[in-house]
C-alpha atoms as a PDB file:
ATOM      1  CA  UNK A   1      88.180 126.801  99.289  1.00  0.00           C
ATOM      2  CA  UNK A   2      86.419 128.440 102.199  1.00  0.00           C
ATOM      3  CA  UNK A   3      86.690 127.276 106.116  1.00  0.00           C
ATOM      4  CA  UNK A   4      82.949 126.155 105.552  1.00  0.00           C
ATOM      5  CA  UNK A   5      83.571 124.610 102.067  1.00  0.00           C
ATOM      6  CA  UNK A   6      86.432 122.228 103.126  1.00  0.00           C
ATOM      7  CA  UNK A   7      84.014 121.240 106.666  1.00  0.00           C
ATOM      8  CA  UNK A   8      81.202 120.439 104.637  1.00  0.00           C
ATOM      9  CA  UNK A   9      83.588 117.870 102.454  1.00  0.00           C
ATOM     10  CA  UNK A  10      85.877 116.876 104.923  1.00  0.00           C
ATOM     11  CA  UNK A  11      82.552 115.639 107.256  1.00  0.00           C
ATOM     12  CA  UNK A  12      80.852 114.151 104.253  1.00  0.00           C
ATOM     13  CA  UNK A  13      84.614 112.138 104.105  1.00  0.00           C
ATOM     14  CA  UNK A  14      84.192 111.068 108.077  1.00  0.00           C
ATOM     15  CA  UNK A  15      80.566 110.317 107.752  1.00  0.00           C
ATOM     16  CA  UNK A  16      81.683 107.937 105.017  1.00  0.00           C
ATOM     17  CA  UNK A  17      84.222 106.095 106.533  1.00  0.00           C
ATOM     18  CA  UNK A  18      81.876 105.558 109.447  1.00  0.00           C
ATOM     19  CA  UNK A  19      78.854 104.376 107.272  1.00  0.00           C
ATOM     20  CA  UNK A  20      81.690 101.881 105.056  1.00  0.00           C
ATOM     21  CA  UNK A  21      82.872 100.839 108.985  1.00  0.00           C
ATOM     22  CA  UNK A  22      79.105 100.219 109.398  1.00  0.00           C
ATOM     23  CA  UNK A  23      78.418  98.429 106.075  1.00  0.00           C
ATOM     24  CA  UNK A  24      82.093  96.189 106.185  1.00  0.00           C
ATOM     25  CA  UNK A  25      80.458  95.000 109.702  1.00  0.00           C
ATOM     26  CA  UNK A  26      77.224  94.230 108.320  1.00  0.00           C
ATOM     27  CA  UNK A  27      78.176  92.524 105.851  1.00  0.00           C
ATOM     28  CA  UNK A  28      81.366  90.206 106.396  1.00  0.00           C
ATOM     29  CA  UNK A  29      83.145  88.741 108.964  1.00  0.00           C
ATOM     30  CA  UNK A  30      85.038  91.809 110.234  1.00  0.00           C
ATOM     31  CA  UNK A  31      84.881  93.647 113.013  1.00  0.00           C
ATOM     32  CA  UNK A  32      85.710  97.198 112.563  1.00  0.00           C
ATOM     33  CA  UNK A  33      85.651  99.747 115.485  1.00  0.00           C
ATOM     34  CA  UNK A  34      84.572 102.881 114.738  1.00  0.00           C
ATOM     35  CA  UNK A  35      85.019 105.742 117.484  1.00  0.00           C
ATOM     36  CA  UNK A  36      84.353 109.619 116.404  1.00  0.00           C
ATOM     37  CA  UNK A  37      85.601 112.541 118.361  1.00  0.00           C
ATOM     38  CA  UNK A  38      84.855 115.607 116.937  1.00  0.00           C
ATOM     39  CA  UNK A  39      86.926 115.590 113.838  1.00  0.00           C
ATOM     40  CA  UNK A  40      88.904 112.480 114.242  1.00  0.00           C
ATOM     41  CA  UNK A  41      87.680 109.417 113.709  1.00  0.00           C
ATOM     42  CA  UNK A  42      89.811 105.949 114.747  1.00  0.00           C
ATOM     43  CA  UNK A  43      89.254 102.366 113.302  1.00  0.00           C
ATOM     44  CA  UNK A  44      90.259  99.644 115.592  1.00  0.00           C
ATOM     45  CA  UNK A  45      90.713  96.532 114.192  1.00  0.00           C
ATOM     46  CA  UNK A  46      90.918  92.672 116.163  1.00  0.00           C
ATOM     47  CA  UNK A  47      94.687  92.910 115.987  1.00  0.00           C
ATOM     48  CA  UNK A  48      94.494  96.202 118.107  1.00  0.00           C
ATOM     49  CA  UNK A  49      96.015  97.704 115.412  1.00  0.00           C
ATOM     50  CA  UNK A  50      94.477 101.092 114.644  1.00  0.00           C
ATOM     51  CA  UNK A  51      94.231 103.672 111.618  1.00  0.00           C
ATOM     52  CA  UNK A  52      93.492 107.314 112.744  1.00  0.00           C
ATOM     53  CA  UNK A  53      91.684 110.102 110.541  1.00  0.00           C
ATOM     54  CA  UNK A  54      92.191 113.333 111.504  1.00  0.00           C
ATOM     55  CA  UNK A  55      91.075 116.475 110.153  1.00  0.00           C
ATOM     56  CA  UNK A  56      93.289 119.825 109.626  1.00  0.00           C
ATOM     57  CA  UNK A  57      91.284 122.646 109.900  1.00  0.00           C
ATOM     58  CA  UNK A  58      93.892 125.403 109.217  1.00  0.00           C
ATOM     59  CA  UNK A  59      95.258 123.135 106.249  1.00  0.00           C
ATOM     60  CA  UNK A  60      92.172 122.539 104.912  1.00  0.00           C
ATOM     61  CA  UNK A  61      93.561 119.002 105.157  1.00  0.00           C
ATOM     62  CA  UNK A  62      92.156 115.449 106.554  1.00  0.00           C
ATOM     63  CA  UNK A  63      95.317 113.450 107.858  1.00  0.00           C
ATOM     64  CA  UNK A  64      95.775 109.623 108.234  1.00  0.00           C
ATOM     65  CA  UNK A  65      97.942 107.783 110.180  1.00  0.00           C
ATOM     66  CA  UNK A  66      98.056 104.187 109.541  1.00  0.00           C
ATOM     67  CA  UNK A  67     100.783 101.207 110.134  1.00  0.00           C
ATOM     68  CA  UNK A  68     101.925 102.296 106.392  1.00  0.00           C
ATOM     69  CA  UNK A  69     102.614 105.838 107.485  1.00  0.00           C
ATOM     70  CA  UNK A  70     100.972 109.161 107.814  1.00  0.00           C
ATOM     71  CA  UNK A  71      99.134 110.453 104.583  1.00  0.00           C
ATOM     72  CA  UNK A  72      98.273 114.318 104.015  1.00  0.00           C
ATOM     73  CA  UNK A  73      95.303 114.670 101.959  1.00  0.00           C
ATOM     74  CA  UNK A  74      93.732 117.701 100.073  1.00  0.00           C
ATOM     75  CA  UNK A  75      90.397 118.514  98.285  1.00  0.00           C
ATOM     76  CA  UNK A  76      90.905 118.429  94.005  1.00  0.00           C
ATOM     77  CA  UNK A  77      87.023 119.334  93.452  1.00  0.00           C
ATOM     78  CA  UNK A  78      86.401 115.994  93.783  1.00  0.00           C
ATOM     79  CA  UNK A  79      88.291 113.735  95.315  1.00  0.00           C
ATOM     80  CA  UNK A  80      90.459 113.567  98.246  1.00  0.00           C
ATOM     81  CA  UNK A  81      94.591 113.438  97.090  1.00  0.00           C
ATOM     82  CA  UNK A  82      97.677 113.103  98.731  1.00  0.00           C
ATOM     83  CA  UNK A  83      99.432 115.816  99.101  1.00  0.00           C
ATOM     84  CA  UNK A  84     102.596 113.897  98.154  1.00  0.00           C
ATOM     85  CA  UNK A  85     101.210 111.685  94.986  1.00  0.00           C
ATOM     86  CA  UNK A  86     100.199 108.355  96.619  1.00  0.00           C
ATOM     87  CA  UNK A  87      96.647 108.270  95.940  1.00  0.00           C
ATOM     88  CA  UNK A  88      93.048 108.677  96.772  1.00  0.00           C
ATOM     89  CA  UNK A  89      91.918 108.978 100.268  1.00  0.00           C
ATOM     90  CA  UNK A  90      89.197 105.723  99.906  1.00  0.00           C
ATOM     91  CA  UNK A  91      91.649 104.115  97.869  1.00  0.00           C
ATOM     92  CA  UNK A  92      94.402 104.520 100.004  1.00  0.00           C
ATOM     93  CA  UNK A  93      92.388 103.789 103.291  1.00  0.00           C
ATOM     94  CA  UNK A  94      90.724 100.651 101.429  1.00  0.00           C
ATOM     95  CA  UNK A  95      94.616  99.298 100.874  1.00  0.00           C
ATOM     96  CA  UNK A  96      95.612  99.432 104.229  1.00  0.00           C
ATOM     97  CA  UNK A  97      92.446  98.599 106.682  1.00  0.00           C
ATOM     98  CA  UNK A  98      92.799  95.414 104.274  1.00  0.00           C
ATOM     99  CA  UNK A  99      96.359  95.237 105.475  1.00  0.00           C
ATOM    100  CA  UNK A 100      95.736  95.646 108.885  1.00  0.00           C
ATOM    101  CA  UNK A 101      92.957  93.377 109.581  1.00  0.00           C
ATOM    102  CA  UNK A 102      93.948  90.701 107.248  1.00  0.00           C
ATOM    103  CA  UNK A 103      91.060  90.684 105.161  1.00  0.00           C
ATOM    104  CA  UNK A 104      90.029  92.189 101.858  1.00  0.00           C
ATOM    105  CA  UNK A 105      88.043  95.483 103.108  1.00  0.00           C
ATOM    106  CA  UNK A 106      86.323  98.194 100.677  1.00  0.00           C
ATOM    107  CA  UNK A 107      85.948 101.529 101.768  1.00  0.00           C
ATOM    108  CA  UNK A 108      83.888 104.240  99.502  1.00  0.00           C
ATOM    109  CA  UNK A 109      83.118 108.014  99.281  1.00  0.00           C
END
């Protein structure tokens, strides 16, 4: 994958999370907060708790840090994987926003 290749996927990703951030506050009781900084974006949630989503240019990696642990995922042609087996980036993301704000959260691509 090319430099431009994994930015064009990896800011589809961010754009994503932000429009499901948008979308979960629309539509339920939550109240995500979504802050962007260049290629990190950070979810607050009521209980201060946060989840962080990096990207890794050099990689060609996006990183996430949440209460869970820190998550290293790569590009298939697809979808986003961890590096280390544990899942799909949305998936993954979905399982613990839920966890951390205490309420059943759905994240998409």
């Amino acid at each position: 994958m090319t430099d431009l290749e994994f930015m064009d996927h990896a800011e589809q990703l961010l754009l994503a999370v932000e429009h499901s951030c948008d979308r979960i506050n629309d539509t339920s009781d939550a109240d995500v907060d979504s802050q962007r900084s260049g290629g990190m974006v950070t979810l607050t949630f009521p209980n201060r708790s946060q989840i962080v989503i990096n990207l890794q240019k050099p990689l060609h990696e996006v990183w996430m840090a949440a209460r869970s642990g820190g998550y290293h995922y790569r590009f298939d042609g697809s979808h986003w994987q961890d590096t280390k087996g544990a899942g799909e980036f949305f998936a993954c993301l979905t399982r613990d926003a839920s966890q951390q704000s205490g309420m059943p959260l759905q994240f998409a691509a």
